[in-house]
N, C-alpha and C. Protein backbone atom coordinates (compact mmCIF):
# COMPACT_ATOMS: atom_id res chain seq x y z
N UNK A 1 4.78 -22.55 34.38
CA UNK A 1 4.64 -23.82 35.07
C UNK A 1 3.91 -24.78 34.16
N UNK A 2 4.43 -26.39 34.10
CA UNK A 2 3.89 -26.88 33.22
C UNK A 2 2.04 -27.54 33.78
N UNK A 3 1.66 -26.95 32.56
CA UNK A 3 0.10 -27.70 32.49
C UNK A 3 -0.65 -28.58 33.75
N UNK A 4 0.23 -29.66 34.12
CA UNK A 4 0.18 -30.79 34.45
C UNK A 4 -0.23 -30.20 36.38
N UNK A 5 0.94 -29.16 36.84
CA UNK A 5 0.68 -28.62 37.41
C UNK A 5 -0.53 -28.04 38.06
N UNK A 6 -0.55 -27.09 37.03
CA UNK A 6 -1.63 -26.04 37.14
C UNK A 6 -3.22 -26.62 36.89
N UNK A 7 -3.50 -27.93 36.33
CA UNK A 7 -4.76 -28.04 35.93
C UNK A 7 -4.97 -28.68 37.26
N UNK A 8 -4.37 -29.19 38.16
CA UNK A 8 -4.90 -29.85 39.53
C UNK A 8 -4.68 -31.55 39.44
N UNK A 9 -4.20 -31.62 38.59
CA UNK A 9 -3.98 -33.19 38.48
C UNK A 9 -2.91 -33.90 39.63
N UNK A 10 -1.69 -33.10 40.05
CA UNK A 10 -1.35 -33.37 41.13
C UNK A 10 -1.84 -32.32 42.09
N UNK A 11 -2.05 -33.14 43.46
CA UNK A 11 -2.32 -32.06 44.74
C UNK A 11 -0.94 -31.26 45.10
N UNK A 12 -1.28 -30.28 45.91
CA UNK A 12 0.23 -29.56 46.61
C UNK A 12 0.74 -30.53 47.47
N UNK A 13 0.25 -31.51 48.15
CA UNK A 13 1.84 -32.72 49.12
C UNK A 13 2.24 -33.60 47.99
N UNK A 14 1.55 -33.92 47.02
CA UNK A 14 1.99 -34.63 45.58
C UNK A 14 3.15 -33.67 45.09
N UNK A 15 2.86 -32.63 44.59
CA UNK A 15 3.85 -31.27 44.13
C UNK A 15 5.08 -31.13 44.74
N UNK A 16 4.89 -31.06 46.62
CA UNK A 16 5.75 -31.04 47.14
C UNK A 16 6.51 -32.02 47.61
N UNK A 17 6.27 -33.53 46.91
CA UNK A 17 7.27 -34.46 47.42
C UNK A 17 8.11 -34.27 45.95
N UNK A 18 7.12 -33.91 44.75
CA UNK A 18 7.80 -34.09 43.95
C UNK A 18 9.27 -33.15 44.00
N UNK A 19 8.99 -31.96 44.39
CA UNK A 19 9.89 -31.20 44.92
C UNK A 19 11.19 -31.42 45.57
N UNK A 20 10.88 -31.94 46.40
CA UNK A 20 11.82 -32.47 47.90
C UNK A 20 12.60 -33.66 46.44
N UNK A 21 12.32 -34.36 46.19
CA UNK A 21 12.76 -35.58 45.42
C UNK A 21 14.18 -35.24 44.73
N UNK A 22 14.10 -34.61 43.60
CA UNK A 22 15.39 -33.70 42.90
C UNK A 22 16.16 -33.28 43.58
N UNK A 23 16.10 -32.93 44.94
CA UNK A 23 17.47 -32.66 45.94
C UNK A 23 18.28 -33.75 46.56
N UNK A 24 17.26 -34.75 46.62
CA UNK A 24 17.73 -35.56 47.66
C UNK A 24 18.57 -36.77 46.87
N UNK A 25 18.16 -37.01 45.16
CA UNK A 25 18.85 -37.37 44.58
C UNK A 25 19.69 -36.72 43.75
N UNK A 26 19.58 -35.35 43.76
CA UNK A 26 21.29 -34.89 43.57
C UNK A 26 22.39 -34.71 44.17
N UNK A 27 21.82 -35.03 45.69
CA UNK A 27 22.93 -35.26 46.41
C UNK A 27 24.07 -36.23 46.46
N UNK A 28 23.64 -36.93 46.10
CA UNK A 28 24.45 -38.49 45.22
C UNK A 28 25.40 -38.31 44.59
N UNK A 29 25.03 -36.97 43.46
CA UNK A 29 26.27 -36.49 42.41
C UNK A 29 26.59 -35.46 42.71
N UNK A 30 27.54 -35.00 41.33
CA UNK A 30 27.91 -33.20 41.62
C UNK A 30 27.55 -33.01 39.97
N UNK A 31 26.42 -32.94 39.92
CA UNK A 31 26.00 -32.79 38.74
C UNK A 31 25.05 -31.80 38.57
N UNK A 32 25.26 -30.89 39.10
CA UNK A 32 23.99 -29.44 39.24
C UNK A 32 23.76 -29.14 37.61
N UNK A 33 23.19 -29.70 36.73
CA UNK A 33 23.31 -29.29 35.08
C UNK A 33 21.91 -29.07 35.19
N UNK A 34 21.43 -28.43 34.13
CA UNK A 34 19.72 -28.82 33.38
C UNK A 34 19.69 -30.09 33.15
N UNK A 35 20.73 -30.99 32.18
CA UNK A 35 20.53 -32.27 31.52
C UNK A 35 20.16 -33.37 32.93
N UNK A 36 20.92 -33.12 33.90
CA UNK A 36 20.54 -34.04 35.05
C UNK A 36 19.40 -33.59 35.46
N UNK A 37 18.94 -32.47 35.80
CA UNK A 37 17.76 -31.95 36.37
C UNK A 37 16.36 -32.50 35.46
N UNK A 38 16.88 -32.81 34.20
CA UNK A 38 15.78 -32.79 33.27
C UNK A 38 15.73 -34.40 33.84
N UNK A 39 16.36 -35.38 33.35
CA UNK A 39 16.51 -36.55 33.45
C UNK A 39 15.99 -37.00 35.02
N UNK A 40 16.36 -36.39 36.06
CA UNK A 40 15.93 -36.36 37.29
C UNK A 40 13.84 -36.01 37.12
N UNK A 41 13.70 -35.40 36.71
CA UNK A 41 12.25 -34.95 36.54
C UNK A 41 11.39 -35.63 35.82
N UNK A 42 12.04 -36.46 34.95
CA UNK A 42 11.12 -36.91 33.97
C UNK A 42 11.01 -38.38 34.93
N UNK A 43 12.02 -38.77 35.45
CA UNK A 43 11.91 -39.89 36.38
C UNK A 43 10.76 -40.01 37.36
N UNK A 44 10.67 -38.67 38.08
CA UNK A 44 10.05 -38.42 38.73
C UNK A 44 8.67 -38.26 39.08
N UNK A 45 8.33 -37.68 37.27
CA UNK A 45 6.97 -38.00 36.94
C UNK A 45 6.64 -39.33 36.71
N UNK A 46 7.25 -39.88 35.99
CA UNK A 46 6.89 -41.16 35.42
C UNK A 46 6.83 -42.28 36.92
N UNK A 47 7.14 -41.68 38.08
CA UNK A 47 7.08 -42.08 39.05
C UNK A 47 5.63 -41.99 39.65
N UNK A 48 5.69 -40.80 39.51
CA UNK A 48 4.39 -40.34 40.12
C UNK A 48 3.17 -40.50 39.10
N UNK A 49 3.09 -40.83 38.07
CA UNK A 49 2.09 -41.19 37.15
C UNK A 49 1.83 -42.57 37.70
N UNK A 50 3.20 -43.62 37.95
CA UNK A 50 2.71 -45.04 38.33
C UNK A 50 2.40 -45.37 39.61
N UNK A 51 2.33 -44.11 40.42
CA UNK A 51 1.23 -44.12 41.82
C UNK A 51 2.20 -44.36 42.91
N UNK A 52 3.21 -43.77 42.40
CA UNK A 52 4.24 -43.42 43.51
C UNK A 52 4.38 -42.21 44.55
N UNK A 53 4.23 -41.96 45.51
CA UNK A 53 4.05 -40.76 46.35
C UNK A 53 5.15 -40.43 47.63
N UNK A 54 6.11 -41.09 47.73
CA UNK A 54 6.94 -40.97 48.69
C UNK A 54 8.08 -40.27 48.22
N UNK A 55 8.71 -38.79 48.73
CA UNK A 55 10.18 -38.55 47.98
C UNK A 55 10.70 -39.43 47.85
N UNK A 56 11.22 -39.94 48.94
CA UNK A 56 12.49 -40.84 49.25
C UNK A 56 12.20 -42.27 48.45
N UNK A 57 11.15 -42.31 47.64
CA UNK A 57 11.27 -43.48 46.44
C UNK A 57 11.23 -42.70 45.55
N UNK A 58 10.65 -41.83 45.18
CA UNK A 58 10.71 -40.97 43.86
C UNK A 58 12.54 -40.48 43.75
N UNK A 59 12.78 -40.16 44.48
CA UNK A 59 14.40 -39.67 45.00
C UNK A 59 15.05 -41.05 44.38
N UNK A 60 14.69 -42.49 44.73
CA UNK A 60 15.54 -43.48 44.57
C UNK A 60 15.14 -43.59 42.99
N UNK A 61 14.08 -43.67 42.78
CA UNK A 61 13.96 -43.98 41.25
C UNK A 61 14.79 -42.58 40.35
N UNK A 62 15.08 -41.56 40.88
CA UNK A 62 15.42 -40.72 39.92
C UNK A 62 16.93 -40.99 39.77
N UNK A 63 17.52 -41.12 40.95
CA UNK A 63 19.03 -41.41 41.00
C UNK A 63 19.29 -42.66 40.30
N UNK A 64 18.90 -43.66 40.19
CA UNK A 64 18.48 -44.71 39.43
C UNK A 64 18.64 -44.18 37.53
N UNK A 65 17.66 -43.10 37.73
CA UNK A 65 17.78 -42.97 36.14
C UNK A 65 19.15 -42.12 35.97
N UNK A 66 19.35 -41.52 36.86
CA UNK A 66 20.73 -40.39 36.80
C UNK A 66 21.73 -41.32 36.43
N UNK A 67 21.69 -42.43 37.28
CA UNK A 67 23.12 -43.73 37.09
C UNK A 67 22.91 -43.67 35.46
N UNK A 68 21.93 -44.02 35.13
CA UNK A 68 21.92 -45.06 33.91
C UNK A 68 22.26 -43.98 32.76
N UNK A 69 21.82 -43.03 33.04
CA UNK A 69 22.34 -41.53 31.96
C UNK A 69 24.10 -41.53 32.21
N UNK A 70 24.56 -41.52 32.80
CA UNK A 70 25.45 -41.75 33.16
C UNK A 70 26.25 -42.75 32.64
N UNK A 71 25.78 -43.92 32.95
CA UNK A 71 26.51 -44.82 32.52
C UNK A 71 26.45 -45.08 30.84
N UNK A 72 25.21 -45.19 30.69
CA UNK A 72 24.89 -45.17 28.88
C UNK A 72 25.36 -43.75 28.27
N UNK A 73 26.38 -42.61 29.05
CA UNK A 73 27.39 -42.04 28.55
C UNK A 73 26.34 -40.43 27.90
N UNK A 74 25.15 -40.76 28.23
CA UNK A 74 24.66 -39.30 28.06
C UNK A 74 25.13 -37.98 28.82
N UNK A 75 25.61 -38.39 30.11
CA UNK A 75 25.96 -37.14 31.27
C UNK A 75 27.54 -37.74 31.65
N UNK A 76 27.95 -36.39 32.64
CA UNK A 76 29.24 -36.81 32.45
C UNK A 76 29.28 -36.55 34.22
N UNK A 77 29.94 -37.19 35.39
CA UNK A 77 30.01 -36.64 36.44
C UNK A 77 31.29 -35.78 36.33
């Protein structure tokens, strides 16, 4: 588990929205890959670093980055 995790820097309902988040914006696609999952996660943090705490915006910002991987031709649906 990464670092970030484990040192306590996020709480467990922080952890667990981050959680919930990656499902709710892969539902959008049919893109079950690592490369989306990764791209989905890094969104997610960078979400939650800028004091974001709600899935369902962390969810919108990740699908957001999924489009744009997508479209700028990194992922493929």
């Amino acid at each position: 588990m990464p670092e970030r995790f484990t040192s306590g820097l996020y709480g467990p309902d922080l952890v667990k929205a981050m959680g919930e988040a990656p499902d709710l914006a892969l539902a959008k696609f049919k893109l079950p890959t690592r490369e989306a999952r990764k791209v989905l996660a890094d969104a997610i943090i960078e979400g939650v670093d800028a004091g974001e705490r709600e899935p369902e915006v962390l969810a919108a910002r990740a699908t957001a980055a999924l489009r744009n991987a997508i479209e700028g031709g990194l992922l493929s649906e």
